[in-house]
Protein backbone atom coordinates (compact mmCIF):
# COMPACT_ATOMS: atom_id res chain seq x y z
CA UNK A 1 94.76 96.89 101.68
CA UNK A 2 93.17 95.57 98.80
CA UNK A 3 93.43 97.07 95.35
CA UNK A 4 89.36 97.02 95.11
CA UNK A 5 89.59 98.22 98.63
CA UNK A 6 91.94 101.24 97.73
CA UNK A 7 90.00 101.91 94.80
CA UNK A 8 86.80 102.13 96.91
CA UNK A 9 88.34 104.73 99.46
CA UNK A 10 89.87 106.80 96.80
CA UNK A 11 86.36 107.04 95.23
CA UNK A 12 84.92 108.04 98.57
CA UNK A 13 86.97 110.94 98.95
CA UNK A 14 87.72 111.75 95.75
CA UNK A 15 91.69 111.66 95.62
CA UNK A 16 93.43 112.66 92.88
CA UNK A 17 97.11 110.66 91.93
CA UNK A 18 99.81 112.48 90.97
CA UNK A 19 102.96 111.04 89.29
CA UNK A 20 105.81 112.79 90.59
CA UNK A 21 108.33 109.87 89.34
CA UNK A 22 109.83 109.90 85.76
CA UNK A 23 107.86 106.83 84.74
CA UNK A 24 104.50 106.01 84.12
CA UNK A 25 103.17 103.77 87.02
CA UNK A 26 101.49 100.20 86.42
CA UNK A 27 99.28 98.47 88.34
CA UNK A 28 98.15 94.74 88.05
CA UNK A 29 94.48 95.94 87.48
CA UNK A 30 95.98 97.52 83.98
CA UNK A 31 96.17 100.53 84.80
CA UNK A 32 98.40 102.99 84.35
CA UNK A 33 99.15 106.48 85.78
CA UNK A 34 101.52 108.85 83.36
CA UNK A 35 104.13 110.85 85.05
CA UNK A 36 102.81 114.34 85.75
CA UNK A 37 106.31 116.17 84.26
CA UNK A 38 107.16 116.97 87.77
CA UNK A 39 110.23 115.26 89.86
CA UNK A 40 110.52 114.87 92.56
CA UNK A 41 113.89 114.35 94.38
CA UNK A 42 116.20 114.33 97.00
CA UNK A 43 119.27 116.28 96.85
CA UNK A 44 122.76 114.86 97.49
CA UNK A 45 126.20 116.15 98.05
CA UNK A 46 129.37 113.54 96.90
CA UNK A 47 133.08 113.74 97.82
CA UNK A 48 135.88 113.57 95.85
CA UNK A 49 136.45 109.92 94.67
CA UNK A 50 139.13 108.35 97.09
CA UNK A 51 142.16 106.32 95.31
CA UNK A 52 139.83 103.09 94.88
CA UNK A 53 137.28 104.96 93.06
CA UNK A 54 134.54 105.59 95.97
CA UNK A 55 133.28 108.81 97.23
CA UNK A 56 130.84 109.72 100.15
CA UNK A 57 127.03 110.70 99.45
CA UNK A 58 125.32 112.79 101.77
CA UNK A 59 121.53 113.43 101.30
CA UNK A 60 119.76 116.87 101.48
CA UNK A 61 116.39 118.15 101.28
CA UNK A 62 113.66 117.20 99.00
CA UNK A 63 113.08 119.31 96.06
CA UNK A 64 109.95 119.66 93.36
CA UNK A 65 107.28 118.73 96.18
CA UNK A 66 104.43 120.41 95.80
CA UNK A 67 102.64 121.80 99.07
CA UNK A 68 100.28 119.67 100.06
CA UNK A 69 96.55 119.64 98.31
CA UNK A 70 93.06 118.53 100.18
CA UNK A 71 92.07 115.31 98.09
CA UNK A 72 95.54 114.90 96.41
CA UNK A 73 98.15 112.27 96.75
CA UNK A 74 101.51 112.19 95.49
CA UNK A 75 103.27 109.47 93.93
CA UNK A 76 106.90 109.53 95.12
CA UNK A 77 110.01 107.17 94.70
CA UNK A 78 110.80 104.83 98.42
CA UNK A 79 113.53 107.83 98.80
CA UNK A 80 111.60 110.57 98.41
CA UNK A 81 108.99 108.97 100.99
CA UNK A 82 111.59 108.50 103.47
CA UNK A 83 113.26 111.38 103.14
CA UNK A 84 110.06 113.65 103.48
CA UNK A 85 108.95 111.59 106.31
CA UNK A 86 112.06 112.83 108.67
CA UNK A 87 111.68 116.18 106.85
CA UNK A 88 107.62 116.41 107.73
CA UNK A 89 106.45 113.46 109.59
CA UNK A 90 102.74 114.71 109.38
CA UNK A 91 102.61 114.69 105.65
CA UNK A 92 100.19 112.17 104.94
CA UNK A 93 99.63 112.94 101.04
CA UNK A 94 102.77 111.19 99.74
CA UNK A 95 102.68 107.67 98.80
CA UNK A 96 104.92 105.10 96.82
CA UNK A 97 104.66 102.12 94.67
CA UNK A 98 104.73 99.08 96.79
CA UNK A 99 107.58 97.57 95.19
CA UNK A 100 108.08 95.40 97.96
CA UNK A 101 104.52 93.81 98.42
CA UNK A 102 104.45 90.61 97.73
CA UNK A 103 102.35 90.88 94.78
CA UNK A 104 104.21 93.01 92.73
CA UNK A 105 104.99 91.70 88.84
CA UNK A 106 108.10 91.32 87.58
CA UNK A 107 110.02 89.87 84.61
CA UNK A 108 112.22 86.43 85.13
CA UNK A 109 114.77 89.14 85.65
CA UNK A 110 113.24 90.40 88.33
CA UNK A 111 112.30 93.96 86.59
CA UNK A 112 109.24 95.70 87.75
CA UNK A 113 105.93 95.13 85.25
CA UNK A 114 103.37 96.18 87.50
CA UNK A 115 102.50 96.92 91.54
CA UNK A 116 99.71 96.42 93.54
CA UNK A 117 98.93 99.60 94.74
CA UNK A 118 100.62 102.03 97.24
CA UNK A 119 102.98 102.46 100.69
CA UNK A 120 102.37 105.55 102.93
């Protein structure tokens, strides 16, 4: 969907955005939405580190997610989204950058300047 698009439908119901990722989020209209102070995360479990220096991961639940909201959306990280999708498969009020889209910003060195909206 179009950013103009997005914008449109967010404006026709009235959605608010909020940042549950450390960082502010940038989009290539110039905006920007601050982090709300919230995390949100998934929690993981490690092994010992074997002889070569690796150890297992294990993920758990998410933690710091708010119950859902009429007219909200959450901004979580890709994990977050994933994980909370096998966790609650009809929450529809989390989204992520799309870091993937194909018109995402970045640097030369491939860092992240801005993204073009959102992934549900």
């Amino acid at each position: 969907m179009k950013w103009d698009r997005w914008m449109k439908l967010r404006e026709s119901i009235r959605s608010e955005l909020v940042n549950l990722t450390p960082h502010a989020i940038n989009l290539n209209n110039g905006s920007e939405i601050p982090p709300s102070g919230m995390v949100a995360r998934v929690s993981s479990k490690h092994s010992c580190f074997d002889e070569d220096g690796v150890c297992e991961r294990t993920w758990g639940d998410v933690i710091n997610l708010p119950k859902p909201i009429a007219g909200t959306f959450y901004i979580v990280s890709s994990l977050v989204l994933s994980a909370a999708k096998v966790s609650d498969p009809e929450r529809v009020d989390l989204v992520a950058p799309a870091t993937d889209h194909p018109d995402c910003r970045r640097t030369k060195l491939g860092h992240i300047v801005s993204v073009p909206g959102f992934v549900r």
